[in-house]
Protein backbone atom coordinates (compact mmCIF):
# COMPACT_ATOMS: atom_id res chain seq x y z
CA UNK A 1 -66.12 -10.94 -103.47
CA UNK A 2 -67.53 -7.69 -102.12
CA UNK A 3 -69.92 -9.43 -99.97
CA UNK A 4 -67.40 -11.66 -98.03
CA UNK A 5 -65.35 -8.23 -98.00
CA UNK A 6 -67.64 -7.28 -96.22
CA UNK A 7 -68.21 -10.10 -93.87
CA UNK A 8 -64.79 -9.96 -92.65
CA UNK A 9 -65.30 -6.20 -91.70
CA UNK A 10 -68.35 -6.80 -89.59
CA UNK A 11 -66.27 -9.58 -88.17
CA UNK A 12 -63.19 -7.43 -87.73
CA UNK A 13 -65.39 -4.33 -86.28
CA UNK A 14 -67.37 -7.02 -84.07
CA UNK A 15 -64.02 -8.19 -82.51
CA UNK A 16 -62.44 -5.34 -81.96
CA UNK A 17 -65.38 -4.30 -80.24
CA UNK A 18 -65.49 -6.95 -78.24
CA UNK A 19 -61.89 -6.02 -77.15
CA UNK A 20 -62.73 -2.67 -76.66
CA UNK A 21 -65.70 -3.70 -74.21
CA UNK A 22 -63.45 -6.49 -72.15
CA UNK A 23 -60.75 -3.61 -71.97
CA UNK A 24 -62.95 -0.62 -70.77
CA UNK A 25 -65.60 -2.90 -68.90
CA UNK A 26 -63.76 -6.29 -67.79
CA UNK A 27 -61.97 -6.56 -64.56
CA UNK A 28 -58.43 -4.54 -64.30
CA UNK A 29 -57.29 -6.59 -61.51
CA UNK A 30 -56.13 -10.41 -61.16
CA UNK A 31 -57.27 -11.53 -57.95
CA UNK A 32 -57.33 -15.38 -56.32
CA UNK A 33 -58.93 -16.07 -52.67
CA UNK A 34 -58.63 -19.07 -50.06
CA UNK A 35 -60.56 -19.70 -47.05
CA UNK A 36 -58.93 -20.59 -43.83
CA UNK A 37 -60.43 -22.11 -40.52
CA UNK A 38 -58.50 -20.71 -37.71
CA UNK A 39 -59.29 -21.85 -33.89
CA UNK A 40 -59.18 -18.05 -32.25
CA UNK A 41 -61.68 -16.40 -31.33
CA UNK A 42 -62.97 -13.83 -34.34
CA UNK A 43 -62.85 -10.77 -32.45
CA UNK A 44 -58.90 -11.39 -31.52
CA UNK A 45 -58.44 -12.19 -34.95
CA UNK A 46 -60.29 -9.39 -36.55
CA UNK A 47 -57.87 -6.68 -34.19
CA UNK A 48 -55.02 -8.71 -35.30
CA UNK A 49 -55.18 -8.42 -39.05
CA UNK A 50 -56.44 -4.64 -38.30
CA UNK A 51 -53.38 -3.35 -36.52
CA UNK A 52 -51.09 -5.07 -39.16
CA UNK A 53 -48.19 -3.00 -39.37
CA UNK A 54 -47.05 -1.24 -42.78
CA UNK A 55 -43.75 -3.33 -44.06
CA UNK A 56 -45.19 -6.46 -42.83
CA UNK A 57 -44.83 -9.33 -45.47
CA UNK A 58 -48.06 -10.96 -46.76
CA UNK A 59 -46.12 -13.63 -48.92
CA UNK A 60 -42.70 -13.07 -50.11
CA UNK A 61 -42.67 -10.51 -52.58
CA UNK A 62 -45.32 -8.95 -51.80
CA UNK A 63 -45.69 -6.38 -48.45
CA UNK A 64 -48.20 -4.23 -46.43
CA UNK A 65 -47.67 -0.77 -48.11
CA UNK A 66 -50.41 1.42 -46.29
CA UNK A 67 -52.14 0.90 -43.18
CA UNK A 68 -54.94 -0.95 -43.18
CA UNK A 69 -59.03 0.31 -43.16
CA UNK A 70 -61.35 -1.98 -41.44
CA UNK A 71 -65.02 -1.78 -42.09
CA UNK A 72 -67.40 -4.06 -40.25
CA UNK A 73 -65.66 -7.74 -40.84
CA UNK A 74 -63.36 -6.59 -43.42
CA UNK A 75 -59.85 -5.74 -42.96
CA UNK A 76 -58.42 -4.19 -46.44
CA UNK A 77 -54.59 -3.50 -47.11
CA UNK A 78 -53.08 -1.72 -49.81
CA UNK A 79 -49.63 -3.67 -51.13
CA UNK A 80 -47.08 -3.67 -53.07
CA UNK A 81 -45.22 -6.36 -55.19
CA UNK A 82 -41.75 -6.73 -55.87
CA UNK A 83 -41.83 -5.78 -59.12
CA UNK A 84 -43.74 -2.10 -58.96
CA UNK A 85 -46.95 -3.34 -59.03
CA UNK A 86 -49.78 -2.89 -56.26
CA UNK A 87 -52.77 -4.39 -54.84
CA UNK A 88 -54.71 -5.03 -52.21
CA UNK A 89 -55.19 -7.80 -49.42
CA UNK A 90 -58.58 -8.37 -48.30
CA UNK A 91 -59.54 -10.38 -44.83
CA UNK A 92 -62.60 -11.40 -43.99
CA UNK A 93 -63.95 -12.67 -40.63
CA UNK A 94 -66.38 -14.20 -40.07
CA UNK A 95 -67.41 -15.87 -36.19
CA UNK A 96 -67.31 -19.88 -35.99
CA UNK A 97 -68.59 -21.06 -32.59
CA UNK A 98 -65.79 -19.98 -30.70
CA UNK A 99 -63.13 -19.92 -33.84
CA UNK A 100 -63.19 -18.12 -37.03
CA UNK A 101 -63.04 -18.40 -40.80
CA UNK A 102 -61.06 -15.99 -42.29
CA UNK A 103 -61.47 -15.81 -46.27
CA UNK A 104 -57.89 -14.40 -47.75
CA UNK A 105 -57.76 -12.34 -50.92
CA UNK A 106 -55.04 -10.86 -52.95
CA UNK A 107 -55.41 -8.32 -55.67
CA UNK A 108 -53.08 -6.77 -58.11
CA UNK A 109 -53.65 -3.94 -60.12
CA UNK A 110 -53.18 -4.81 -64.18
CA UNK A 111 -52.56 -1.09 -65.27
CA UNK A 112 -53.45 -0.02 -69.04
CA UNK A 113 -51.65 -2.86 -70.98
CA UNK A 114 -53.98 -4.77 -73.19
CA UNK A 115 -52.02 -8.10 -73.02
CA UNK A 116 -52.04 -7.48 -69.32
CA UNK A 117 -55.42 -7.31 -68.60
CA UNK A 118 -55.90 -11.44 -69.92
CA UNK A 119 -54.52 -11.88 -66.60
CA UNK A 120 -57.89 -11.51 -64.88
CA UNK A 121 -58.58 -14.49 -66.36
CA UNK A 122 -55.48 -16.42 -65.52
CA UNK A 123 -54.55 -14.79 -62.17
CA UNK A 124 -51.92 -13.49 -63.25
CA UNK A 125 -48.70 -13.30 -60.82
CA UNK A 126 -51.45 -14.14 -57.49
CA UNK A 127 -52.49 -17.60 -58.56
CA UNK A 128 -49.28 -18.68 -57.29
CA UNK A 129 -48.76 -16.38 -54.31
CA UNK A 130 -52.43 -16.90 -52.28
CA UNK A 131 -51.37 -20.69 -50.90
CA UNK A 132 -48.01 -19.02 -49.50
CA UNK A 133 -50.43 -15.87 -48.34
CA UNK A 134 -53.07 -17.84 -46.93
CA UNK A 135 -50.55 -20.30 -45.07
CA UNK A 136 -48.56 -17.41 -43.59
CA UNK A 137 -51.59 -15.68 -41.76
CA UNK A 138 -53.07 -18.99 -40.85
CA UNK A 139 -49.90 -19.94 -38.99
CA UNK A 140 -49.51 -16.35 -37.53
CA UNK A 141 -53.39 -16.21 -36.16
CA UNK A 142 -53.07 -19.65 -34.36
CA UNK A 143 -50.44 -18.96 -32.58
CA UNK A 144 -52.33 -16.06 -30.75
CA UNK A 145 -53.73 -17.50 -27.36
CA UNK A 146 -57.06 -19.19 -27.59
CA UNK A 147 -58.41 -15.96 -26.05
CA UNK A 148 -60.61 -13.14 -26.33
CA UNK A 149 -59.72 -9.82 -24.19
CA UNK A 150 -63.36 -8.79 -24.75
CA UNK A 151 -64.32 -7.24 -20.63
CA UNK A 152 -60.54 -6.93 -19.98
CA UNK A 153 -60.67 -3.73 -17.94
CA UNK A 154 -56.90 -2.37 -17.18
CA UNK A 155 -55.38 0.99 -16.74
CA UNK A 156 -52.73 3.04 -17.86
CA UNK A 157 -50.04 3.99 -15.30
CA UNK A 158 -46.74 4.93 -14.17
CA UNK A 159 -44.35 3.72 -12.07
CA UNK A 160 -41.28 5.05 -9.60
CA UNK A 161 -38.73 2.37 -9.08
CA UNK A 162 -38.06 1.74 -5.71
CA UNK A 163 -35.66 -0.59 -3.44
CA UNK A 164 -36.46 -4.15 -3.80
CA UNK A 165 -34.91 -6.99 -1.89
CA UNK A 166 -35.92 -10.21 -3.47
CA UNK A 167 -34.66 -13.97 -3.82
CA UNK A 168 -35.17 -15.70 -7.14
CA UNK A 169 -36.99 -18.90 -8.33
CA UNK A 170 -38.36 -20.88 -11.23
CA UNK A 171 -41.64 -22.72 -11.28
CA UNK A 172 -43.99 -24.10 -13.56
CA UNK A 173 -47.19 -22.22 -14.01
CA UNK A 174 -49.46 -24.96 -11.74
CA UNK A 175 -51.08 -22.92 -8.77
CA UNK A 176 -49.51 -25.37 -6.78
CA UNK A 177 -46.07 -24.45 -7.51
CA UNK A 178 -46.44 -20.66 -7.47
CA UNK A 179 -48.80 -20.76 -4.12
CA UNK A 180 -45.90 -23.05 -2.68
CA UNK A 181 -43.02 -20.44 -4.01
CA UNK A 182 -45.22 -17.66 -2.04
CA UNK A 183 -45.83 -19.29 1.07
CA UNK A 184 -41.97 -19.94 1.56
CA UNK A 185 -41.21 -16.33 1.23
CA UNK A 186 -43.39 -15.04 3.09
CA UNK A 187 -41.63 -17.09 5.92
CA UNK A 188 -38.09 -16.91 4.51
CA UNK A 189 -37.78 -13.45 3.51
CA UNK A 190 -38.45 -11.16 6.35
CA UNK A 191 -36.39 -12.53 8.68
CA UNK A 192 -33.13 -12.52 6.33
CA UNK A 193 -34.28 -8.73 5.89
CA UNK A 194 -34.21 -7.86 9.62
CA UNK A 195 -30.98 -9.69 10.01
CA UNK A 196 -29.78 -7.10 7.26
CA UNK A 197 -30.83 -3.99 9.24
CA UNK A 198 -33.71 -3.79 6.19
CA UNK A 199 -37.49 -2.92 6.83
CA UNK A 200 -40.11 -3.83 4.88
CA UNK A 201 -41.67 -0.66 3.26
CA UNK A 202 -44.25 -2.35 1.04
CA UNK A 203 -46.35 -5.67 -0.06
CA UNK A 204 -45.17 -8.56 -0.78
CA UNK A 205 -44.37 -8.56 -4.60
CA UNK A 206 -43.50 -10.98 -7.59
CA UNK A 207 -41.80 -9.99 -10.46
CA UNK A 208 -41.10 -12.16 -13.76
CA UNK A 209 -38.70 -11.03 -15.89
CA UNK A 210 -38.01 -14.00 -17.99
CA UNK A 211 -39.20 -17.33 -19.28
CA UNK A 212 -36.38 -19.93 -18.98
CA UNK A 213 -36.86 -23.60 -20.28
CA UNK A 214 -41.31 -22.95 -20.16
CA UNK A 215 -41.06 -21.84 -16.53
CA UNK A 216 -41.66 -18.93 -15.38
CA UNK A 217 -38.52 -17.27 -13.50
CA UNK A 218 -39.25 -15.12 -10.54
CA UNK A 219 -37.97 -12.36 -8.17
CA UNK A 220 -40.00 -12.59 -5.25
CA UNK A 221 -39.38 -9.97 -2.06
CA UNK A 222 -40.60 -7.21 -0.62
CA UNK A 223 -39.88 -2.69 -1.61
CA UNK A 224 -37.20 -2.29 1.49
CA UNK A 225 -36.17 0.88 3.66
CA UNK A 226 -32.43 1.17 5.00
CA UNK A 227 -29.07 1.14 3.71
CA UNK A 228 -28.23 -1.20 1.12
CA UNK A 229 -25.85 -4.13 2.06
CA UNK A 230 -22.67 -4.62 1.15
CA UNK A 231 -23.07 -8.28 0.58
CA UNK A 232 -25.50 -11.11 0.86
CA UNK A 233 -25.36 -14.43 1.87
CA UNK A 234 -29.46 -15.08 0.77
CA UNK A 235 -31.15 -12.73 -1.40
CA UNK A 236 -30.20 -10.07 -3.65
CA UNK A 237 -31.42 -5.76 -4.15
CA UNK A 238 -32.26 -4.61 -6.91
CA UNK A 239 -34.95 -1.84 -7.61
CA UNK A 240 -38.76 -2.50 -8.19
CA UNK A 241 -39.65 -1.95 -12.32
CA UNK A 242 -40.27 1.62 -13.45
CA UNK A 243 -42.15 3.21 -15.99
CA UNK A 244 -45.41 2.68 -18.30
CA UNK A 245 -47.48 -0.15 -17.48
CA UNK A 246 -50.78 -1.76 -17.83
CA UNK A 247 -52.50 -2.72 -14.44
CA UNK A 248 -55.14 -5.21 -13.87
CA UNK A 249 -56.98 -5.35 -10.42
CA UNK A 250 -57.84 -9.09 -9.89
CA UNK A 251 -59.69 -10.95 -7.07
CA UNK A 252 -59.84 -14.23 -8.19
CA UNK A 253 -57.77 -17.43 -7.44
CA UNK A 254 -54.32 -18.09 -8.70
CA UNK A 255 -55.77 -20.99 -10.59
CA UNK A 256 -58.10 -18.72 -12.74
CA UNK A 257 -55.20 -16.20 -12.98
CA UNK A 258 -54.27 -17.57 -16.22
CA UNK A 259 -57.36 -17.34 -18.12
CA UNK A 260 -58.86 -13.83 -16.33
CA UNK A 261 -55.59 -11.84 -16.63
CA UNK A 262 -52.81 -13.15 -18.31
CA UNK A 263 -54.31 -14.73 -21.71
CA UNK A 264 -56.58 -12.31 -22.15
CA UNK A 265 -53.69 -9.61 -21.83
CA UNK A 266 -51.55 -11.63 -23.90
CA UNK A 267 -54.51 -11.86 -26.35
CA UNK A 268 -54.22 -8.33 -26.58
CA UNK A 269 -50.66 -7.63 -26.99
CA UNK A 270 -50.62 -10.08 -29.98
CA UNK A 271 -53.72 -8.55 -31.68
CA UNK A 272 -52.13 -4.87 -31.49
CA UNK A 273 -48.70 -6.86 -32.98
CA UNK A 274 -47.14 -5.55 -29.58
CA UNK A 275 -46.07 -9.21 -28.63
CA UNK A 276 -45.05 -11.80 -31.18
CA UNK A 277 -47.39 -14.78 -29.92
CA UNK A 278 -45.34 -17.24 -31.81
CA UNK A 279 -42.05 -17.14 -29.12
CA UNK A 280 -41.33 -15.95 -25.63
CA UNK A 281 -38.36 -14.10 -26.62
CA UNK A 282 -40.36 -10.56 -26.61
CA UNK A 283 -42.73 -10.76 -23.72
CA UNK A 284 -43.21 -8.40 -21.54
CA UNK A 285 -41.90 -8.04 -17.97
CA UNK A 286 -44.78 -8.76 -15.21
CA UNK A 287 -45.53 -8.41 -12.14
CA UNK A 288 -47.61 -9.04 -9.09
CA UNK A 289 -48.45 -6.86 -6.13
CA UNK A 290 -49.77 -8.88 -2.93
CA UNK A 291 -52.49 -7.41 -0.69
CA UNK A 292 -53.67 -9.89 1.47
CA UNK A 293 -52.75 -13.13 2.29
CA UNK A 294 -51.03 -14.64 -0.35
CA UNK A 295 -50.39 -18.05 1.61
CA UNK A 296 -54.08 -18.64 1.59
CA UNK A 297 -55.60 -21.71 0.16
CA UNK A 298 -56.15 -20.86 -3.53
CA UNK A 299 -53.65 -17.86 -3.58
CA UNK A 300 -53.94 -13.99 -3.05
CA UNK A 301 -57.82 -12.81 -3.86
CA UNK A 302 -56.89 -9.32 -3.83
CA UNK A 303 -53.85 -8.19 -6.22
CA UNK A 304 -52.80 -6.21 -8.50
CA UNK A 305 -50.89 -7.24 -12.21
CA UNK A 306 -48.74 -5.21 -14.04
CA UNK A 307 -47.45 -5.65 -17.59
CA UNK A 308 -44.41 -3.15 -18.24
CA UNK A 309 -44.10 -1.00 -21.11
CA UNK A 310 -41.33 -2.21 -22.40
CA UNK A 311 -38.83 1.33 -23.27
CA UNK A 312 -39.33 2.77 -26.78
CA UNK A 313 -42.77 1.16 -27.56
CA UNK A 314 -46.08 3.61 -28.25
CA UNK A 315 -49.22 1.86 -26.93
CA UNK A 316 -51.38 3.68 -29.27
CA UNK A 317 -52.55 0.17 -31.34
CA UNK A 318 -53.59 -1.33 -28.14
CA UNK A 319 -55.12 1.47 -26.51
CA UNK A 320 -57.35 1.72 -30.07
CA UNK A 321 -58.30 -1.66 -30.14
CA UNK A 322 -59.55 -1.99 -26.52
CA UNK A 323 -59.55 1.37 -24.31
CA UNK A 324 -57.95 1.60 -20.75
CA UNK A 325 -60.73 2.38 -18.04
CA UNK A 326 -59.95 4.54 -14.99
CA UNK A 327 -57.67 3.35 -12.63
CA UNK A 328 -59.71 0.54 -10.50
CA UNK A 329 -59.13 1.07 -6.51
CA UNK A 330 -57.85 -2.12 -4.70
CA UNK A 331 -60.71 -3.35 -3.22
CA UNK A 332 -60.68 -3.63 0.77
CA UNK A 333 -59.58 -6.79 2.38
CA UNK A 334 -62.39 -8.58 3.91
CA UNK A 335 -62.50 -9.63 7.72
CA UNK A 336 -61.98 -13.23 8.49
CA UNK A 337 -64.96 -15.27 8.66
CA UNK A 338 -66.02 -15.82 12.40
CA UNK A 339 -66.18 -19.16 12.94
CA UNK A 340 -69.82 -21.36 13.44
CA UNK A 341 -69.62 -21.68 17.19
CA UNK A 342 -68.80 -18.07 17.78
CA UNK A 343 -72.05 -15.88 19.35
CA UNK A 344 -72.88 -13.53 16.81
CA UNK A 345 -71.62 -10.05 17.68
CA UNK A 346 -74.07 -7.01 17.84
CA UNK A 347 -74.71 -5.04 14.93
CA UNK A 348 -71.64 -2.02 14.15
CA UNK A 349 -71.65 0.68 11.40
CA UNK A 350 -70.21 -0.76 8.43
CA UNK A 351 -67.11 1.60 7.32
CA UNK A 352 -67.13 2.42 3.22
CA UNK A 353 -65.09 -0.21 1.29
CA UNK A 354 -63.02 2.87 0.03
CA UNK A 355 -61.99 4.29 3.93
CA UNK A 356 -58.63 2.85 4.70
CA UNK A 357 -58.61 3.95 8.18
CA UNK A 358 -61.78 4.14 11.32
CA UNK A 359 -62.99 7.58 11.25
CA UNK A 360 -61.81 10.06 13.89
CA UNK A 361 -64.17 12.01 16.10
């Protein structure tokens, strides 16, 4: 009798120290993980999932409660659950040709509680939760445009509204449609202008404040001296935008617009969560300064973008995630080619690209 005594105390003493060793050693957290291919570009994503704001939801029930640290390829959030408890979110990216994988994983912290801890085992309240996790950031990442705004160079200035006369128009976003929307104001506008006692104080300028039915709506005119009118037959005044913006200098042709500037910028926007990729609604106003001929074939080659600031909203995420450069000088428009048949003219002094004007004596 004494020896099975016994036998159930070294059984009772090797179980409870068994407990005691799962308790003090054994995971204190439940934790499940998914994997997720997303077609973005991994450095887009990464500054995404970095810059994710504190209050955002991860899954419902469960919210970003501290800004997030990013080390290397790792993005790590601190959360908290509905109920009191916290945990963390983990991202990892990782580069996929020109896509990413991005392995999710939620943590919650299982406090002191004995009967708690078992639910390292079981997952506890995150088994369920990581599909609903893992879904939401997959469908937030694609919708980012398939772009990377790595060599984006843009700077940081402001703007002083001025007079703007302008006529409006919609167009898809073919470079056949917006070269075609320039070309007829250069010939259409000036000449309403002058008929309104207006000059023409400035380039020729495009402005899009809105997206209506996927086109792009534009105000398309020219900065104006004189006296405003008292009515219009064609056109309308207005003032240019004011304010913060971002300014690209581009020299390229309107049909490489799109993927130089604009989705790279866009790109951006969305990874600093300054621009909800997934709608329209919140984009920001641009616009486009003319300094050559814009009717040429292919579009303006020398022009500068602007993305307004829109009012209220600090820059700081984007300016972190990819710096502004100094402001870039517009480069100088290029003579016209002399034609084949023309005798080649002796050799002049060639003026510096920066000297707007011939030298004086």
């Amino acid at each position: 009798m004494a020896a099975v005594g016994r036998t159930l105390l070294i059984v009772v003493v090797v179980v409870l120290g068994l407990g005691a060793a799962l308790y003090f050693l054994g995971p204190k957290t439940a934790s499940r993980s998914q994997t997720l291919e997303i077609e973005r570009p991994a450095a887009t994503v990464l500054a995404r999932l970095s810059s994710t704001p504190v209050g955002a939801t991860v899954v419902e029930g469960v919210t970003i409660a501290e800004a997030p640290t990013t080390e290397g390829d790792t993005v790590t959030a601190p959360v908290a659950f509905a109920d009191g408890a916290t945990g963390r979110v983990t991202y990892r990216v990782t580069a996929d040709g020109e896509g990413s994988n991005v392995n999710v994983k939620l943590e919650q912290d299982l406090g002191p509680n004995p009967i708690n801890r078992f639910a390292a085992f079981t997952g506890g309240e995150v088994a369920p939760l990581i599909a609903g996790a893992a879904s939401a950031v997959e469908t937030d990442l694609n919708a980012l445009p398939n772009a990377t705004f790595a060599g984006l160079q843009y700077s940081v200035v402001d703007l002083t509204a001025r007079p703007f006369f302008y006529v409006e128009n919609c167009s898809d976003t073919s470079a056949e449609s917006i070269t075609s929307i320039i070309s007829q104001a250069v010939q259409a506008i000036p000449p309403v202008m002058r008929a309104n006692n207006l000059s023409v104080s400035g380039e020729l300028m495009a402005v899009e404040p809105r997206v209506v039915s996927n086109q792009y709506c534009y105000q398309v005119g020219y900065p104006y001296g004189g006296r405003q009118p008292r009515a219009l037959l064609i056109g309308k005044t207005g003032e240019t935008p004011s304010g913060q913006a971002l300014r690209v200098v581009y020299t390229g042709t309107e049909d490489q617009v799109i993927s130089q500037v604009y989705d790279p910028m866009d790109a951006l926007l969305g990874a600093a969560h300054l621009d909800n990729p997934a709608t329209r609604e919140d984009d920001w106003v641009t616009y486009e300064v003319y300094h050559d001929d814009p009717t040429q074939a292919g579009g303006s080659r020398n022009r500068e973008i602007y993305y307004v600031v829109p009012q209220g909203v600090d820059i700081a995420a984007l300016t972190r995630i990819q710096a502004p450069s100094e402001a870039a000088p517009v480069p100088a428009n290029a003579p016209a080619e002399t034609p084949a048949t023309t005798t080649e003219a002796p050799a002049t002094t060639e003026t510096p690209a920066t000297t707007e004007a011939p030298a004086t004596p």
